[in-house]
PDB file of N, CA and C in Angstrom:
ATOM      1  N   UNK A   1      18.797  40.813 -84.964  1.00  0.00           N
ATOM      2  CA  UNK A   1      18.922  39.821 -83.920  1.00  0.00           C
ATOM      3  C   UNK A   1      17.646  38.994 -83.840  1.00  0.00           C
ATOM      4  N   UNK A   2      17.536  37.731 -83.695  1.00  0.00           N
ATOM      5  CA  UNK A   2      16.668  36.929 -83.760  1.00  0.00           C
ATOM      6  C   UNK A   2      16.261  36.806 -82.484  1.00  0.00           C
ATOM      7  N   UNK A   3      14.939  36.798 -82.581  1.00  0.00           N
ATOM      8  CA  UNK A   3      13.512  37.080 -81.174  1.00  0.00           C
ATOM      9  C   UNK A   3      13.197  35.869 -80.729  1.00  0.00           C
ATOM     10  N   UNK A   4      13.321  34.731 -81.816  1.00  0.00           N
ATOM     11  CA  UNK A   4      12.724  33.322 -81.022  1.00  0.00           C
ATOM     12  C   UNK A   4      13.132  32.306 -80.605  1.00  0.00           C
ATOM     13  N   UNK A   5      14.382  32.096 -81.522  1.00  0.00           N
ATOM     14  CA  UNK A   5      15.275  31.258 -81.435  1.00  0.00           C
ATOM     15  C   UNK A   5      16.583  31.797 -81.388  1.00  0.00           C
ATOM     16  N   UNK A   6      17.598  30.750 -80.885  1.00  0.00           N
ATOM     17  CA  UNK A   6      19.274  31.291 -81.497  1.00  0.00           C
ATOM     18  C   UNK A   6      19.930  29.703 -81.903  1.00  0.00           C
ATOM     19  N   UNK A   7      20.735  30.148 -82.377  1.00  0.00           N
ATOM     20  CA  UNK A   7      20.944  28.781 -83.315  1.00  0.00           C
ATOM     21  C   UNK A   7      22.612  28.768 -83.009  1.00  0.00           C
ATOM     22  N   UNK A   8      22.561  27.774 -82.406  1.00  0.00           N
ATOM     23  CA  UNK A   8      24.483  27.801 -81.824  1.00  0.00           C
ATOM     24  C   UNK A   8      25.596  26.748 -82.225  1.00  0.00           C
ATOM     25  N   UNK A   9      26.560  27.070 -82.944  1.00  0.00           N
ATOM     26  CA  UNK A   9      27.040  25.922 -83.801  1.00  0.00           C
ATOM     27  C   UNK A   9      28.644  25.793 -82.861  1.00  0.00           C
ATOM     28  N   UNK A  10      28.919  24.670 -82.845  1.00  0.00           N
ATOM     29  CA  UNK A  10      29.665  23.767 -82.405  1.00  0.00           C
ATOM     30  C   UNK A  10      31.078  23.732 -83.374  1.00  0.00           C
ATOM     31  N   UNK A  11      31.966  24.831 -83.561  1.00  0.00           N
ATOM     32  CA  UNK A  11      32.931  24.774 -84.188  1.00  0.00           C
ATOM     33  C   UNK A  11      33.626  23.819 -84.382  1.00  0.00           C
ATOM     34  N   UNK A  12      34.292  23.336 -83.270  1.00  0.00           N
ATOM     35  CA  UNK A  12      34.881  22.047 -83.012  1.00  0.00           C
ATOM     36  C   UNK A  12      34.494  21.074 -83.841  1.00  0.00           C
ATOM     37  N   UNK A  13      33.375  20.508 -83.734  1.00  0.00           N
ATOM     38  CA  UNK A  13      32.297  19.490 -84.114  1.00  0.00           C
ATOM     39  C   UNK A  13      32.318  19.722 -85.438  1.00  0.00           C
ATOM     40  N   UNK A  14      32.281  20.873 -86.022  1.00  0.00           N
ATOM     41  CA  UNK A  14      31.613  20.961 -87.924  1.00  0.00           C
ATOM     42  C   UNK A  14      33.365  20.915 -88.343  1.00  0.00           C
ATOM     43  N   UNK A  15      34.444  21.253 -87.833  1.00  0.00           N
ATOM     44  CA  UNK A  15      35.542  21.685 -88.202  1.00  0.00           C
ATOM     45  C   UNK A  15      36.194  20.246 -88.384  1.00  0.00           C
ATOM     46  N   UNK A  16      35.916  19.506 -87.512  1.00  0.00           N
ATOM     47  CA  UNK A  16      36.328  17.971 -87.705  1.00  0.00           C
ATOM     48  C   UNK A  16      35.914  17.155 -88.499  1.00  0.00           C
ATOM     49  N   UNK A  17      34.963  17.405 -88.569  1.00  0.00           N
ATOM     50  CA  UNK A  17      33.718  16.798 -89.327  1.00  0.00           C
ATOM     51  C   UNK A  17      34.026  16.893 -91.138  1.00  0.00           C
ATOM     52  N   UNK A  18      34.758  16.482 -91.896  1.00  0.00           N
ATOM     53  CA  UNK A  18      34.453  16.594 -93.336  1.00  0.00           C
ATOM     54  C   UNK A  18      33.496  16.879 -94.283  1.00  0.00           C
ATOM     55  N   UNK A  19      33.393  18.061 -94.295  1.00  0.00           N
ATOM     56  CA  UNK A  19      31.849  17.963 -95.001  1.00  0.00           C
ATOM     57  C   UNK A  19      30.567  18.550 -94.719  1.00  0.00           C
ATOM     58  N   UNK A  20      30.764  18.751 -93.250  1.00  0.00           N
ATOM     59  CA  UNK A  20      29.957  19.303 -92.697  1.00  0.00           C
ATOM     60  C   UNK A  20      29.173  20.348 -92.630  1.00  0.00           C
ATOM     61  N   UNK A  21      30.403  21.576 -92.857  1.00  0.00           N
ATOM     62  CA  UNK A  21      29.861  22.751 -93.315  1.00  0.00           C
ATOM     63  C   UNK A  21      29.204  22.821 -94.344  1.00  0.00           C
ATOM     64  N   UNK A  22      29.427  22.656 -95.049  1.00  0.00           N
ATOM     65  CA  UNK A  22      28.730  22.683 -96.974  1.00  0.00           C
ATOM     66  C   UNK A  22      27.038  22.205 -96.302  1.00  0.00           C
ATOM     67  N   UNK A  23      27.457  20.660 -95.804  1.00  0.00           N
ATOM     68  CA  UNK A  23      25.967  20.174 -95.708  1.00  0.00           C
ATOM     69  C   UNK A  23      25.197  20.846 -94.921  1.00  0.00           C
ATOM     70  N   UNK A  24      25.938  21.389 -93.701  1.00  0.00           N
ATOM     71  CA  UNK A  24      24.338  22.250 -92.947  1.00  0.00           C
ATOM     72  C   UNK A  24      23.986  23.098 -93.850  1.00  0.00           C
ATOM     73  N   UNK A  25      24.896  24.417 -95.124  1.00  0.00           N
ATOM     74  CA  UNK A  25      24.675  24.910 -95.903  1.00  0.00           C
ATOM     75  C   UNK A  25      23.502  24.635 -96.850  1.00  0.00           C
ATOM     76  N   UNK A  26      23.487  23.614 -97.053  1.00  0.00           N
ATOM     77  CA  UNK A  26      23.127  22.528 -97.974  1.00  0.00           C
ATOM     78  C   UNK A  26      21.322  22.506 -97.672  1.00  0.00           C
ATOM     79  N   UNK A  27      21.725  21.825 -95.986  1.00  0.00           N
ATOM     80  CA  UNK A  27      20.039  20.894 -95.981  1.00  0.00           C
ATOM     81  C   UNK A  27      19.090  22.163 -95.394  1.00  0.00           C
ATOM     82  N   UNK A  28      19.746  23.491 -95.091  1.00  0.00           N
ATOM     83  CA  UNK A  28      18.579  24.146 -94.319  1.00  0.00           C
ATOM     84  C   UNK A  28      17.553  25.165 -95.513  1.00  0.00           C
ATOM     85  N   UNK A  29      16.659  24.659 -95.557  1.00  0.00           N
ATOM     86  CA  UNK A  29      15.959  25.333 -96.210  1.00  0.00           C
ATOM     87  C   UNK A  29      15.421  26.513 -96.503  1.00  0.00           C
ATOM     88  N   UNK A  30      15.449  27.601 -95.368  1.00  0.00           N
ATOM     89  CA  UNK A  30      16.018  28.820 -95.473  1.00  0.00           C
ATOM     90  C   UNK A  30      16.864  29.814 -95.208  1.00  0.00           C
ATOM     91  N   UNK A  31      18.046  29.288 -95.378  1.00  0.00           N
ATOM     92  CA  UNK A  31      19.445  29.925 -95.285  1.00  0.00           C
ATOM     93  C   UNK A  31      19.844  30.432 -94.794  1.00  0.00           C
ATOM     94  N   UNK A  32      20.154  29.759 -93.362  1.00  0.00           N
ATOM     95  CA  UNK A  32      20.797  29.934 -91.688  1.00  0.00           C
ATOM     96  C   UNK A  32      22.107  29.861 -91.818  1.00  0.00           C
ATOM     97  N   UNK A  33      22.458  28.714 -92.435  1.00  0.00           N
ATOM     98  CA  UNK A  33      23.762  28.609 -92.381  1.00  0.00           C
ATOM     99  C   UNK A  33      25.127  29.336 -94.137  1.00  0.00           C
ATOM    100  N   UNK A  34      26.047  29.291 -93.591  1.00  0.00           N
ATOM    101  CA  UNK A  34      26.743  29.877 -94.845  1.00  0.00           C
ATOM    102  C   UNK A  34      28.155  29.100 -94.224  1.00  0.00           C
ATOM    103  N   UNK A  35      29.054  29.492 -95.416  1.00  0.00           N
ATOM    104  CA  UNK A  35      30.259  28.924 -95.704  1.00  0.00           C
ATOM    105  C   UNK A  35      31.274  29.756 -94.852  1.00  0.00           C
ATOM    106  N   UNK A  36      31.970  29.611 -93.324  1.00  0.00           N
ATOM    107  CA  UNK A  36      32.582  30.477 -92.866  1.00  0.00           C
ATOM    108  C   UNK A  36      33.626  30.708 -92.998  1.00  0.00           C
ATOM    109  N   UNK A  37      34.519  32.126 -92.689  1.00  0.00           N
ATOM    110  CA  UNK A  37      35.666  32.626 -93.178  1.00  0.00           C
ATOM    111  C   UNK A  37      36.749  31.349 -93.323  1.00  0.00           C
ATOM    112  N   UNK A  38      36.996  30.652 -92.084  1.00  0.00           N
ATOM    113  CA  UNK A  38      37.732  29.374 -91.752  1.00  0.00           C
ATOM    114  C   UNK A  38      37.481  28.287 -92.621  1.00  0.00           C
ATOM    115  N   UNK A  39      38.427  27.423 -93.637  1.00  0.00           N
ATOM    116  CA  UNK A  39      38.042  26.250 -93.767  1.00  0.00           C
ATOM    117  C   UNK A  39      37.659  25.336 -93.268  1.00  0.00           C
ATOM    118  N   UNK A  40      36.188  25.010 -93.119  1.00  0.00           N
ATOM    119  CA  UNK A  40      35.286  23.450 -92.674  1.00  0.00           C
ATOM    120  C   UNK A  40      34.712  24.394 -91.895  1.00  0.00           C
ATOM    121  N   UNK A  41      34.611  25.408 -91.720  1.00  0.00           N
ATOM    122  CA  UNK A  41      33.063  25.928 -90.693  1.00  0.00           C
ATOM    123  C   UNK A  41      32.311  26.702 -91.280  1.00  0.00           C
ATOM    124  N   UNK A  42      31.222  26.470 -90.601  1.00  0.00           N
ATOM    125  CA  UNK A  42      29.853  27.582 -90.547  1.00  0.00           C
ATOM    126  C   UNK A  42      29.521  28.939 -89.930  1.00  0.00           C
ATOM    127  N   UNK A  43      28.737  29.388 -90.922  1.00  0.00           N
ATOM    128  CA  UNK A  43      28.463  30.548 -89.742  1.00  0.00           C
ATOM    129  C   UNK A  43      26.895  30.824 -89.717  1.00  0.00           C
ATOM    130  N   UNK A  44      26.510  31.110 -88.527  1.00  0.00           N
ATOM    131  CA  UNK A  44      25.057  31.727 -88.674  1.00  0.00           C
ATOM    132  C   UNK A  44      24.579  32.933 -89.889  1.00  0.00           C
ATOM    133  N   UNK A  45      23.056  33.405 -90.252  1.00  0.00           N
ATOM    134  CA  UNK A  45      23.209  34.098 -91.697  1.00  0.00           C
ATOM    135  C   UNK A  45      22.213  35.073 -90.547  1.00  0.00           C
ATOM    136  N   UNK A  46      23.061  35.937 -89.760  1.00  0.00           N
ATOM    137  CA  UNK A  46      22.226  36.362 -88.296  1.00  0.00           C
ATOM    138  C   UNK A  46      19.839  36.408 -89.295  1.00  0.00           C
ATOM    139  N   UNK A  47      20.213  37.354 -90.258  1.00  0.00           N
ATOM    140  CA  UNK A  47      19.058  38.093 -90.728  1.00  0.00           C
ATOM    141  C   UNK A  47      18.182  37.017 -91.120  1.00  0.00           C
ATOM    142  N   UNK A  48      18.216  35.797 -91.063  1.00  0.00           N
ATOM    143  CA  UNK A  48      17.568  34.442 -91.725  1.00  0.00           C
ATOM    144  C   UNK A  48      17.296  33.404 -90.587  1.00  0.00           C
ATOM    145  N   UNK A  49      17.561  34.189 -89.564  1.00  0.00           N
ATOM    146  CA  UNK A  49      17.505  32.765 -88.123  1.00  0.00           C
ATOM    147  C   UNK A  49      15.962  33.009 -87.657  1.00  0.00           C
ATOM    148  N   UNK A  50      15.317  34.297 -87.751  1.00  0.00           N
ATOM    149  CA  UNK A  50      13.731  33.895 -87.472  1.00  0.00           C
ATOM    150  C   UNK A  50      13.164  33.450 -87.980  1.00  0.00           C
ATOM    151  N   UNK A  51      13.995  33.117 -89.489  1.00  0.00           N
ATOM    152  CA  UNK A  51      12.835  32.359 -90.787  1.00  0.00           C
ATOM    153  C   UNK A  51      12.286  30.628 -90.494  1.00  0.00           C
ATOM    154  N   UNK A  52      13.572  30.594 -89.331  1.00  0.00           N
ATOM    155  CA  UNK A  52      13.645  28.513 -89.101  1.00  0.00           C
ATOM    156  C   UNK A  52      12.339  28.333 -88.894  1.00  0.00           C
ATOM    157  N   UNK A  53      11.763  27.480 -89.638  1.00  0.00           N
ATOM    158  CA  UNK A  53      10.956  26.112 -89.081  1.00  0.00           C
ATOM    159  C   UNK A  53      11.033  25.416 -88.694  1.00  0.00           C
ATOM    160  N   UNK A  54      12.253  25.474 -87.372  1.00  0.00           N
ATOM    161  CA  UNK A  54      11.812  24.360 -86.448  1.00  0.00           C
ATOM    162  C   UNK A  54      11.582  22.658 -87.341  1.00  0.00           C
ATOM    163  N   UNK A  55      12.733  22.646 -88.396  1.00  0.00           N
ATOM    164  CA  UNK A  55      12.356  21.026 -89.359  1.00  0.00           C
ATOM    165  C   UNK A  55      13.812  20.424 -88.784  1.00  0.00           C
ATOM    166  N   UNK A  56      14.562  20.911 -87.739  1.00  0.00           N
ATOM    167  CA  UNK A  56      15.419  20.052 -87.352  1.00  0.00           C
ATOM    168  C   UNK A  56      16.198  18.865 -88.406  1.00  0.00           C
ATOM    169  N   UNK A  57      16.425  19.870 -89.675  1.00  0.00           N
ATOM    170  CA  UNK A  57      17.093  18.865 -90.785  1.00  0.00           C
ATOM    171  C   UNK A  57      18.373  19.629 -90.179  1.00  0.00           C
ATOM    172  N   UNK A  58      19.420  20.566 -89.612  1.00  0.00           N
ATOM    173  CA  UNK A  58      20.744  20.742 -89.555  1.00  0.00           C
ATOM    174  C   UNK A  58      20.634  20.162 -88.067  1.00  0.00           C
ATOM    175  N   UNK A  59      19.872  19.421 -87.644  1.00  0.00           N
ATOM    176  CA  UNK A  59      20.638  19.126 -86.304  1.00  0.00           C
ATOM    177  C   UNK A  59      20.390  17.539 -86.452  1.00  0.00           C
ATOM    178  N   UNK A  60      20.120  16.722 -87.450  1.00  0.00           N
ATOM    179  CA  UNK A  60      20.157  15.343 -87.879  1.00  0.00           C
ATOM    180  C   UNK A  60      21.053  15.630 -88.529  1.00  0.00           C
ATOM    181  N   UNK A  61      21.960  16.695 -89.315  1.00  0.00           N
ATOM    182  CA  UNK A  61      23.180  16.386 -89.876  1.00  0.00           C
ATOM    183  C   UNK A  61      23.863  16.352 -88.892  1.00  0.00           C
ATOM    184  N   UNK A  62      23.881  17.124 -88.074  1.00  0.00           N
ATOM    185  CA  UNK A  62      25.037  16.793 -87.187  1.00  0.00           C
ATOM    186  C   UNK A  62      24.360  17.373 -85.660  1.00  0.00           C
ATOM    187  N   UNK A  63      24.174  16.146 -84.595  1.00  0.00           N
ATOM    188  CA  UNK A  63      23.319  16.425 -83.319  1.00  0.00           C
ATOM    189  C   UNK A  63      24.653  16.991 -82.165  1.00  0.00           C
ATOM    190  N   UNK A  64      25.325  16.971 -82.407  1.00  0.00           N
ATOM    191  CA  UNK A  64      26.197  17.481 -81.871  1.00  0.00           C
ATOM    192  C   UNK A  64      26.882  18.921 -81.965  1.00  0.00           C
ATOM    193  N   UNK A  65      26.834  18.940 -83.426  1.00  0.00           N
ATOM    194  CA  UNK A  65      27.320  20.243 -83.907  1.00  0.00           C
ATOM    195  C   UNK A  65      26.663  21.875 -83.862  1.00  0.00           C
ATOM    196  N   UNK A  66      25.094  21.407 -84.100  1.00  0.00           N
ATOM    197  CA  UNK A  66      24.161  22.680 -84.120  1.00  0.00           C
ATOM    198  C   UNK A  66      23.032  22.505 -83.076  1.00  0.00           C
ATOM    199  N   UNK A  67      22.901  23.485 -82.502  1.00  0.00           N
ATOM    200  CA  UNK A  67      21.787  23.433 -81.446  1.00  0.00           C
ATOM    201  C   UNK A  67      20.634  24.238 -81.716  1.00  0.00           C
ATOM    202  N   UNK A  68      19.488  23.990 -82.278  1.00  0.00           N
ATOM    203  CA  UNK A  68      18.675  25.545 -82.105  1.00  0.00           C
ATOM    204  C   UNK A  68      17.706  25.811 -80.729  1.00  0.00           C
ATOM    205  N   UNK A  69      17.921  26.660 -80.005  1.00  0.00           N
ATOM    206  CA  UNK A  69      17.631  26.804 -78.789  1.00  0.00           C
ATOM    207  C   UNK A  69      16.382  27.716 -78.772  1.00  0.00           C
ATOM    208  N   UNK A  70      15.202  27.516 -78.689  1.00  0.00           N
ATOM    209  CA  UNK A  70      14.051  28.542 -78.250  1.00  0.00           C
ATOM    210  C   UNK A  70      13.652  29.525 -76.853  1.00  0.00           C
ATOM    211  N   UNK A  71      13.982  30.380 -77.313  1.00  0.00           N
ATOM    212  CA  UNK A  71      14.129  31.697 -76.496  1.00  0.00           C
ATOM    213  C   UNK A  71      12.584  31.803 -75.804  1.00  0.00           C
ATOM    214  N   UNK A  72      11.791  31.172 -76.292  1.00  0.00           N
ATOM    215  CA  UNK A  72      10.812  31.471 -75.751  1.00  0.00           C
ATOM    216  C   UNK A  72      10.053  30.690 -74.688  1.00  0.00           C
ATOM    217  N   UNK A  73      11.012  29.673 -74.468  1.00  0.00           N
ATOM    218  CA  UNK A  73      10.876  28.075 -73.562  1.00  0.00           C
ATOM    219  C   UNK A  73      11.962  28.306 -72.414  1.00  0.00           C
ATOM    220  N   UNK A  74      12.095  29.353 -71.712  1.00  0.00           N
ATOM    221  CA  UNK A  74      12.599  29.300 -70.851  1.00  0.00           C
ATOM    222  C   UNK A  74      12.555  28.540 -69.426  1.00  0.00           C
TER     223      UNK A  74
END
């Protein structure tokens, strides 16, 4: 379970979206996201969500779709 962040994806949003899934797959640089059971969604990669750097490249793919939320900014 991840301590600093949680990273919350917008089913709806990536499922509509063409493409979407692959690309958050795609742009995060250490491998948060994966290809989910459902065609066109994502899923969190739980063991890889403390690795984020905070480079906000999956939430310029889609600002609607993924949120990463800091647990420690309450």
């Amino acid at each position: 379970m991840a301590m600093f962040i949680r990273v919350d994806i917008e089913d709806d949003v990536v499922r509509k979206t063409p493409g979407l899934a692959k690309k958050l797959v795609e742009v995060c640089p250490v491998n948060i996201f994966k290809l989910g059971s459902a065609e066109g969604t994502a899923e969190t990669v739980e063991e890889n969500v403390d690795e984020c750097t905070l480079c906000d490249l999956c939430m310029q793919a889609s600002p609607e779709g993924v949120r990463v939320v800091k647990l420690y900014e309450s």
